[in-house]
Protein backbone atom coordinates (compact mmCIF):
# COMPACT_ATOMS: atom_id res chain seq x y z
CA UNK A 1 72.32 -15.27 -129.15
CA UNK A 2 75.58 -15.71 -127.39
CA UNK A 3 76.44 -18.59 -129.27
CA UNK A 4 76.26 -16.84 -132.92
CA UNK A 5 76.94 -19.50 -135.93
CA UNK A 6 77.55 -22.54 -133.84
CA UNK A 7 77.41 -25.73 -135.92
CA UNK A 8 76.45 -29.26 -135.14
CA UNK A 9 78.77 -31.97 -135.65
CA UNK A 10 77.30 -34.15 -137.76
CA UNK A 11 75.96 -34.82 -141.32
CA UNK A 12 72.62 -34.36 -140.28
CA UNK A 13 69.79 -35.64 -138.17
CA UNK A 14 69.63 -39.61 -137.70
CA UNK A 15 66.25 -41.51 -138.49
CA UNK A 16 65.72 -44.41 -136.14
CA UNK A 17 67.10 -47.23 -138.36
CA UNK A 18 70.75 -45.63 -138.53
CA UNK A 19 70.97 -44.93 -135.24
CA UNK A 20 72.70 -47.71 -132.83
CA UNK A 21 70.94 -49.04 -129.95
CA UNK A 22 73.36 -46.25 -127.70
CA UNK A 23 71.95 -43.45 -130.28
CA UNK A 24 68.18 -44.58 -130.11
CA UNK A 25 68.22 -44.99 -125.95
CA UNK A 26 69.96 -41.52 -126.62
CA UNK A 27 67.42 -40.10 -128.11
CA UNK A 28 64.54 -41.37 -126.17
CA UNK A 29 66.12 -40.02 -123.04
CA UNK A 30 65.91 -36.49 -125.25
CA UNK A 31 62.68 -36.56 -126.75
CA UNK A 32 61.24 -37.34 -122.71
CA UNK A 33 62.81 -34.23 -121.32
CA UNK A 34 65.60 -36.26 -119.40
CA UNK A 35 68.37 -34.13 -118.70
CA UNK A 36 71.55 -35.70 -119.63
CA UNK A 37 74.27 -35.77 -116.99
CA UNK A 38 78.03 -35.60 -117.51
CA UNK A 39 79.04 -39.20 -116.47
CA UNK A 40 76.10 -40.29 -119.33
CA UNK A 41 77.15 -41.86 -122.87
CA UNK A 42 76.27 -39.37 -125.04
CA UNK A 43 77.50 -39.03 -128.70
CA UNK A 44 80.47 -37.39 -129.56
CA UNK A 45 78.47 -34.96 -131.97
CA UNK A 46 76.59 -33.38 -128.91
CA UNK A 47 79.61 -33.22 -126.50
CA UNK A 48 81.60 -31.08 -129.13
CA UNK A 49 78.30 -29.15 -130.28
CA UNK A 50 78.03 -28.20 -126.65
CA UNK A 51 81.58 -27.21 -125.93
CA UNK A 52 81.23 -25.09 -128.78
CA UNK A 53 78.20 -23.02 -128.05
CA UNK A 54 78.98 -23.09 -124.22
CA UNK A 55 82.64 -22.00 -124.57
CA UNK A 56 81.21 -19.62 -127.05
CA UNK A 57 78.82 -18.54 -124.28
CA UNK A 58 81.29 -18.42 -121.84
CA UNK A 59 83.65 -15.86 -123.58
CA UNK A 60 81.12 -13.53 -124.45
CA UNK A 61 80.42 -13.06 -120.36
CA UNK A 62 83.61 -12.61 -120.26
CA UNK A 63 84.26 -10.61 -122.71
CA UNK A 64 81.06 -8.32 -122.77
CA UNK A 65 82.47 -7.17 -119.10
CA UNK A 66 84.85 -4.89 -121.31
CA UNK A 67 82.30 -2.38 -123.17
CA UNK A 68 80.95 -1.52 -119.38
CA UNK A 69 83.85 -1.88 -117.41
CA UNK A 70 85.37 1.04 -118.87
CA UNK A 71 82.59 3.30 -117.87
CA UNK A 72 82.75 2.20 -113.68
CA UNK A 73 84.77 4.93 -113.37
CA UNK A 74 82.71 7.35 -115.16
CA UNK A 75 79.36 6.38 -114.26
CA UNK A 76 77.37 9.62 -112.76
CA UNK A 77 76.92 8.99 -109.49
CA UNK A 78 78.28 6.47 -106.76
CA UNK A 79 74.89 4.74 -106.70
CA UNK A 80 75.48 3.94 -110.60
CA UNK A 81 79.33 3.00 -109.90
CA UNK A 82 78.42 0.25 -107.19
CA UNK A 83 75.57 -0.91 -109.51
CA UNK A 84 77.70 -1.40 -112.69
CA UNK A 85 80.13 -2.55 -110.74
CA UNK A 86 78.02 -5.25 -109.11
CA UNK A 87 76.93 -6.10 -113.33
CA UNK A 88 80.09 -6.36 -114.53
CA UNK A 89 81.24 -8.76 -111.13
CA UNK A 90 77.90 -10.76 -112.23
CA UNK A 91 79.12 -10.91 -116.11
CA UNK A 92 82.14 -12.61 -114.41
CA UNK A 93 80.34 -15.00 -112.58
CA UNK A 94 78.46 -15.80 -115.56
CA UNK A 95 81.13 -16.81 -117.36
CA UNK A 96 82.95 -18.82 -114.40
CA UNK A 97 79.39 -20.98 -114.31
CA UNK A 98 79.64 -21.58 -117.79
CA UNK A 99 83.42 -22.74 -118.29
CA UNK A 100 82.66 -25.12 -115.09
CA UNK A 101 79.30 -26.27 -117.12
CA UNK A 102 82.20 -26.73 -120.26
CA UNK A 103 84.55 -28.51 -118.22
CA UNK A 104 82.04 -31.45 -117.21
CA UNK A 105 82.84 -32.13 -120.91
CA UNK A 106 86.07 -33.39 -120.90
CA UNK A 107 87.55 -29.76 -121.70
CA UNK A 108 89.80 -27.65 -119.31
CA UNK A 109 89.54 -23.67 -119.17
CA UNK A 110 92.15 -22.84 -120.14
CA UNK A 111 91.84 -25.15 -123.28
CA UNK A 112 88.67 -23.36 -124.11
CA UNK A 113 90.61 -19.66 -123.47
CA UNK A 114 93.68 -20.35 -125.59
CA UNK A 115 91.03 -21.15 -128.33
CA UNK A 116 89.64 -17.76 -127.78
CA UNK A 117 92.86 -16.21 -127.90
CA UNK A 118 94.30 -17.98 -131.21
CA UNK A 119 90.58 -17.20 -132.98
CA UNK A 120 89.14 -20.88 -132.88
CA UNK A 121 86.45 -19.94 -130.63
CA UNK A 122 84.36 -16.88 -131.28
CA UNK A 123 82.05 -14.63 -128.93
CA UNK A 124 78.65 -12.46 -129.58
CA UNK A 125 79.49 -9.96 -132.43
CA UNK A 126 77.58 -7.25 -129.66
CA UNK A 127 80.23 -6.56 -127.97
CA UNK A 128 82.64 -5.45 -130.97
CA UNK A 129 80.81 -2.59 -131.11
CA UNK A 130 81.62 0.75 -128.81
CA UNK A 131 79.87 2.15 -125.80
CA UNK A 132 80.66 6.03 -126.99
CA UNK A 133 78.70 7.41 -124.05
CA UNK A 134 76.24 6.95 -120.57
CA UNK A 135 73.50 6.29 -122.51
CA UNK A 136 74.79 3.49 -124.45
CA UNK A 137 75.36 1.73 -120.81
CA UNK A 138 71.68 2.02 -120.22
CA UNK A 139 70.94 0.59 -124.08
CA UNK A 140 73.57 -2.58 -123.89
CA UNK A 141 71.20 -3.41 -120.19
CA UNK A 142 67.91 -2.76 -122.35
CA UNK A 143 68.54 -4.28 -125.31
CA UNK A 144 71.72 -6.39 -125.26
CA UNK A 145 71.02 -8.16 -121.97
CA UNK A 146 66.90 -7.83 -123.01
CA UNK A 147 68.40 -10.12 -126.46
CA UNK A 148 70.85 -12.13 -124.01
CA UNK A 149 67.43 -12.90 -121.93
CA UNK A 150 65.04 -14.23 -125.05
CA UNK A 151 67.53 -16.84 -126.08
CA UNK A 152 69.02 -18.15 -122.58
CA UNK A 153 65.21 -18.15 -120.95
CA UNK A 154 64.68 -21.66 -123.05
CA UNK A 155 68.51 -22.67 -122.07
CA UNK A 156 67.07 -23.26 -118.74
CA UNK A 157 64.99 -26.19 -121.02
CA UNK A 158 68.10 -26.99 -123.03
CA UNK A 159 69.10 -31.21 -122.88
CA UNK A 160 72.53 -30.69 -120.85
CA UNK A 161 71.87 -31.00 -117.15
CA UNK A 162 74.89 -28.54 -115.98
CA UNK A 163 74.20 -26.14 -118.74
CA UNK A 164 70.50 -25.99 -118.18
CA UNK A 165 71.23 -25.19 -114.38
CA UNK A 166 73.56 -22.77 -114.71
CA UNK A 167 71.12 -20.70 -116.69
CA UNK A 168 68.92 -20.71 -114.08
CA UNK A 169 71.10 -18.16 -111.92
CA UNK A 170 72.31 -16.40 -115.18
CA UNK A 171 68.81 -15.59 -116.34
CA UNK A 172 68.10 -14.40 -112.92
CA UNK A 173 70.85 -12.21 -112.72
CA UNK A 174 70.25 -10.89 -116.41
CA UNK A 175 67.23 -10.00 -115.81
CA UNK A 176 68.05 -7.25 -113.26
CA UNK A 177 70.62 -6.05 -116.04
CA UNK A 178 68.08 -5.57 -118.23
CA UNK A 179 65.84 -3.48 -115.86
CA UNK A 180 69.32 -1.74 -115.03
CA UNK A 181 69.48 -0.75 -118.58
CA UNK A 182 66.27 0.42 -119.02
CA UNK A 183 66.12 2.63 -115.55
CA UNK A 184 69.57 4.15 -116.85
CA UNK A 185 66.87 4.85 -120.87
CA UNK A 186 64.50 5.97 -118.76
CA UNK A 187 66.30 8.54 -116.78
CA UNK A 188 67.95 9.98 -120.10
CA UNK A 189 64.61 10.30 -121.99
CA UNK A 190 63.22 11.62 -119.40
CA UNK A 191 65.88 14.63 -118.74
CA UNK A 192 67.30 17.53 -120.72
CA UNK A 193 67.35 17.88 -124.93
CA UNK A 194 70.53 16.93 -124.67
CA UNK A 195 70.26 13.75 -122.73
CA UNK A 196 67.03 12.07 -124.46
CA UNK A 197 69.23 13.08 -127.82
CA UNK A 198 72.10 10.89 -126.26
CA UNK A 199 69.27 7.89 -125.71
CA UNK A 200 68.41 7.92 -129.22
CA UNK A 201 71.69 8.14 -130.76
CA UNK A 202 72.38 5.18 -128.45
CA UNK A 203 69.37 3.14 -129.46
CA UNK A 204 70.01 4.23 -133.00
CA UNK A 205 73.31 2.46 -132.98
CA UNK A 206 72.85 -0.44 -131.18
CA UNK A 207 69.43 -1.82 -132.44
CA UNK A 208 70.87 -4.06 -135.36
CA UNK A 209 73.59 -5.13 -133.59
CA UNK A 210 71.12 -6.25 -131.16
CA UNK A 211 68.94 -7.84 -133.84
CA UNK A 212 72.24 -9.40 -135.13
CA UNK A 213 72.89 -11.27 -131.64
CA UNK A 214 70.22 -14.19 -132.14
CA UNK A 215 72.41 -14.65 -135.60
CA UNK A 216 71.96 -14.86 -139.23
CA UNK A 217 68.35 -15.54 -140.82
CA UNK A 218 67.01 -19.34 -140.34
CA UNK A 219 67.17 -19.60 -144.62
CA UNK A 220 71.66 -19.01 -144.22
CA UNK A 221 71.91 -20.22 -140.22
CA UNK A 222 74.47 -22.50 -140.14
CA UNK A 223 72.70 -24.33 -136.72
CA UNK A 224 71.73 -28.05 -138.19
CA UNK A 225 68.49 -29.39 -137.43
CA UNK A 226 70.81 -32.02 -135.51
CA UNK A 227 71.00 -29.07 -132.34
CA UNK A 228 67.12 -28.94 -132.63
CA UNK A 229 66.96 -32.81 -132.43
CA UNK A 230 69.51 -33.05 -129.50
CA UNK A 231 67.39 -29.63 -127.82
CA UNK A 232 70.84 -27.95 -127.51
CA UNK A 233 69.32 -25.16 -129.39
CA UNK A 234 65.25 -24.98 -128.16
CA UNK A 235 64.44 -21.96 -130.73
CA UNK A 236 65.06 -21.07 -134.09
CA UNK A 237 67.06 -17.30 -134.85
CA UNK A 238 64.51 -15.95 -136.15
CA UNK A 239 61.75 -16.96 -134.09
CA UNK A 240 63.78 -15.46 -131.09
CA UNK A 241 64.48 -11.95 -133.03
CA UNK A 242 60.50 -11.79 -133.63
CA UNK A 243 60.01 -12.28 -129.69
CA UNK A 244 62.37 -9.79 -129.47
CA UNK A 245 60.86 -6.75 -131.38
CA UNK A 246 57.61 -7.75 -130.73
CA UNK A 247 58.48 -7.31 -127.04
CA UNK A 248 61.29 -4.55 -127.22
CA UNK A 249 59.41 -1.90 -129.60
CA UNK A 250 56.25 -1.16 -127.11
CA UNK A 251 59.31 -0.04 -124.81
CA UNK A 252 61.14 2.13 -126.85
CA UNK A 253 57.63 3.87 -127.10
CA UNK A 254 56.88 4.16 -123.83
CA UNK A 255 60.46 5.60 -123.25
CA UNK A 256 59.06 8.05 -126.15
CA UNK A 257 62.08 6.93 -128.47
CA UNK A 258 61.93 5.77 -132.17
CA UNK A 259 63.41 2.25 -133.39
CA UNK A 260 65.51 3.28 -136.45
CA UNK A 261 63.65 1.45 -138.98
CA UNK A 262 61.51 2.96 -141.20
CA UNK A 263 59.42 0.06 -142.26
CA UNK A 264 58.49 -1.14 -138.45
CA UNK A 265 54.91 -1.65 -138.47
CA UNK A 266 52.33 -3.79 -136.90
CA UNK A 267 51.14 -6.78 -138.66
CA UNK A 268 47.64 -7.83 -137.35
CA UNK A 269 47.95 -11.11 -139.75
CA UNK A 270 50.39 -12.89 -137.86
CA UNK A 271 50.20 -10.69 -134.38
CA UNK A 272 54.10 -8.92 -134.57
CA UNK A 273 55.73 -6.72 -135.93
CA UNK A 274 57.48 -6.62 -139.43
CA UNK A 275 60.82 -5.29 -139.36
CA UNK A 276 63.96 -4.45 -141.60
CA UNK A 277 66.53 -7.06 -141.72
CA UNK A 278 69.68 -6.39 -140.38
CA UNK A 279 73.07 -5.51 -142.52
CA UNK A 280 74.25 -9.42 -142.48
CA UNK A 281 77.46 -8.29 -144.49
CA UNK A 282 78.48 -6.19 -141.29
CA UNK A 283 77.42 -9.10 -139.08
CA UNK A 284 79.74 -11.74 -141.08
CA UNK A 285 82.48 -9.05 -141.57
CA UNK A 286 82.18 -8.41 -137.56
CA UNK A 287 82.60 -12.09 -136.73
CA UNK A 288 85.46 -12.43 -139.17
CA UNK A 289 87.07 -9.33 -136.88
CA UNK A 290 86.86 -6.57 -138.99
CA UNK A 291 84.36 -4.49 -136.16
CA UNK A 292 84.87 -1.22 -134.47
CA UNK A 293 86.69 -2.90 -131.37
CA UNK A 294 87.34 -6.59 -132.51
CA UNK A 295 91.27 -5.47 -132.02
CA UNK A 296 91.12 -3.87 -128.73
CA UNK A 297 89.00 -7.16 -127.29
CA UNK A 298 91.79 -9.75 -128.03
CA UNK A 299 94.32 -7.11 -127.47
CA UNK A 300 92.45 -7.22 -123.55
CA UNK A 301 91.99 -11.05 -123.60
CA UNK A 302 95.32 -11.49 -124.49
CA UNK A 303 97.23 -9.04 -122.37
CA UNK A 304 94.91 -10.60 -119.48
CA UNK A 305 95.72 -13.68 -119.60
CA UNK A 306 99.68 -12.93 -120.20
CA UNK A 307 100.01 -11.26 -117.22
CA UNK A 308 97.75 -13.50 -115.20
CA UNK A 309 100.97 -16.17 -115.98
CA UNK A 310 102.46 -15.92 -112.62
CA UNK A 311 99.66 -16.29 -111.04
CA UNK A 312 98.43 -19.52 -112.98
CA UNK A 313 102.15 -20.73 -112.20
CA UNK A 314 102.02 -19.82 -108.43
CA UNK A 315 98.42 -21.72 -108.04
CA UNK A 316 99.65 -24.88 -110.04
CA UNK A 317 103.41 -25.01 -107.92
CA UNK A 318 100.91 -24.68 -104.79
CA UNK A 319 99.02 -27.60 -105.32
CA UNK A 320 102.12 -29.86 -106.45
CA UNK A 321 103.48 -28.93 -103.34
CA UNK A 322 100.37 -29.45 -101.27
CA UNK A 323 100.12 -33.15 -103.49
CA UNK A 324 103.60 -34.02 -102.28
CA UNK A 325 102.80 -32.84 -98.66
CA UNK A 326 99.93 -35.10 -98.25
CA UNK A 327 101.56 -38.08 -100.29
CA UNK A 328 104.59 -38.39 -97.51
CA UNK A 329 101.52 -38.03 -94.80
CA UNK A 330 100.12 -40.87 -96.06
């Protein structure tokens, strides 16, 4: 997910006799489905629980506009320029819904970015990981966004009104992404030697990253059963990565491509697929920020928002002046 290794605040989940009369009301509100709105008592546990994984959210829009932006320029034709263009504007958009969902929280933007910058706050481990060629632009729509799309389709369900409703657009939008992705697979498989090659060394490199994104196995996830209580988090990682290569493997045969795992096969028993775990040492290393491109991100991030200073500056001296204006009318 895009909210990898999140952690409730809390010591736990609650039984009814411990909670107080706030906590129990709380609670029933939860357990009936009633979204909670920001002007709502809620306990402090959930509002920093939900900064957390929506700031978390939030940056990796943001940030996973990096691994494709560079390749606007490069894409094939002008058709595929306007359309990763339009993907990468939408990854922006995603990520403006989501600080404004944060925000409704009692925390400002640019609270939430300088914790990004100064490594408090995290983002999805996905997009610390290169996009070498074309055909890894058509595997981060097929299989990141297809990963993005299993965990934030329940978000629309999650307990936080605003968050809940700003998923609704973003899983819309995402899930044109994903088709994007898997037009761009498609086309290479379809082509020369040379080009269905380049779709296999693509899905080669990115399928355990992508299996990494829904976060470590349920026996070492750090996620307390508190989240699951509170419906902040509606599924558990692994039940989401199952869904996911249950659902993603059928594809990769109809593209006529091989998953890189050697002990894939179909378990009639329990109606999936078994699968090879991911390396977890490379997914913790990755999130400490020892990946391929964890540098280069923050060195982005950070050069962004430096020389967005002025502009900050000139907005903020704007509406002082504006304030003063329309005190002396007054």
């Amino acid at each position: 997910m895009y909210a990898q290794m999140v952690k409730s605040t809390g010591a736990g989940v609650k039984s009814r006799e411990e909670m107080s009369a706030e906590e129990a009301a709380f609670q029933d509100r939860i357990d009936a489905d009633i979204k909670i709105e920001p002007k709502d008592w809620m306990p402090e546990g959930y509002r920093k629980t939900l900064i957390r994984q929506i700031g978390q959210h939030a940056h990796s829009e943001i940030v996973g506009q990096l691994p494709e932006g560079n390749w606007i320029t490069r894409a094939p034709t002008l058709e595929r320029k306007a359309i990763l263009l339009a993907k990468v504007q939408d990854e922006a958009g995603h990520g403006l819904y989501l600080y404004a969902a944060a925000e409704t929280l009692g925390v400002s933007r640019d609270e939430l970015t300088e914790q990004l910058l100064d490594g408090r706050m995290k983002y999805s481990s996905i997009f610390n990981y290169p996009t070498l060629n074309w055909a890894d632009i058509g595997a981060v729509g097929w299989l990141v966004d297809g990963a993005a799309i299993m965990n934030q389709v329940p978000l629309q369900r999650t307990s936080y009104g605003p968050y809940s409703r700003a998923m609704i657009r973003i899983c819309k939008e995402e899930s044109f992404h994903q088709r994007q992705g898997y037009d761009i697979m498609m086309k290479m498989a379809q082509g020369t030697e040379a080009q269905k090659k380049m779709a296999q060394d693509a899905l080669n490199r990115l399928w355990y990253p992508s299996l990494m994104m829904f976060g470590p196995s349920d026996k070492d996830s750090v996620h307390s059963a508190q989240s699951m209580a509170w419906k902040i988090k509606m599924d558990s990682n692994d039940e989401l990565r199952q869904k996911f290569v249950d659902q993603t493997v059928p594809q990769a045969e109809y593209l006529g491509l091989t998953v890189p795992d050697e002990n894939l096969k179909w378990n009639e028993e329990k109606g999936g697929y078994d699968f090879s775990e991911p390396d977890w040492d490379e997914f913790f290393d990755v999130l400490q920020g020892n990946g391929p491109c964890n540098v280069d991100r923050m060195e982005k991030r950070n050069a962004a928002w430096d020389n967005g200073a002025w502009v900050r500056e000139g907005l903020m001296a704007h509406a002082e002046k504006r304030a003063v204006l329309k005190t002396a009318a007054e």
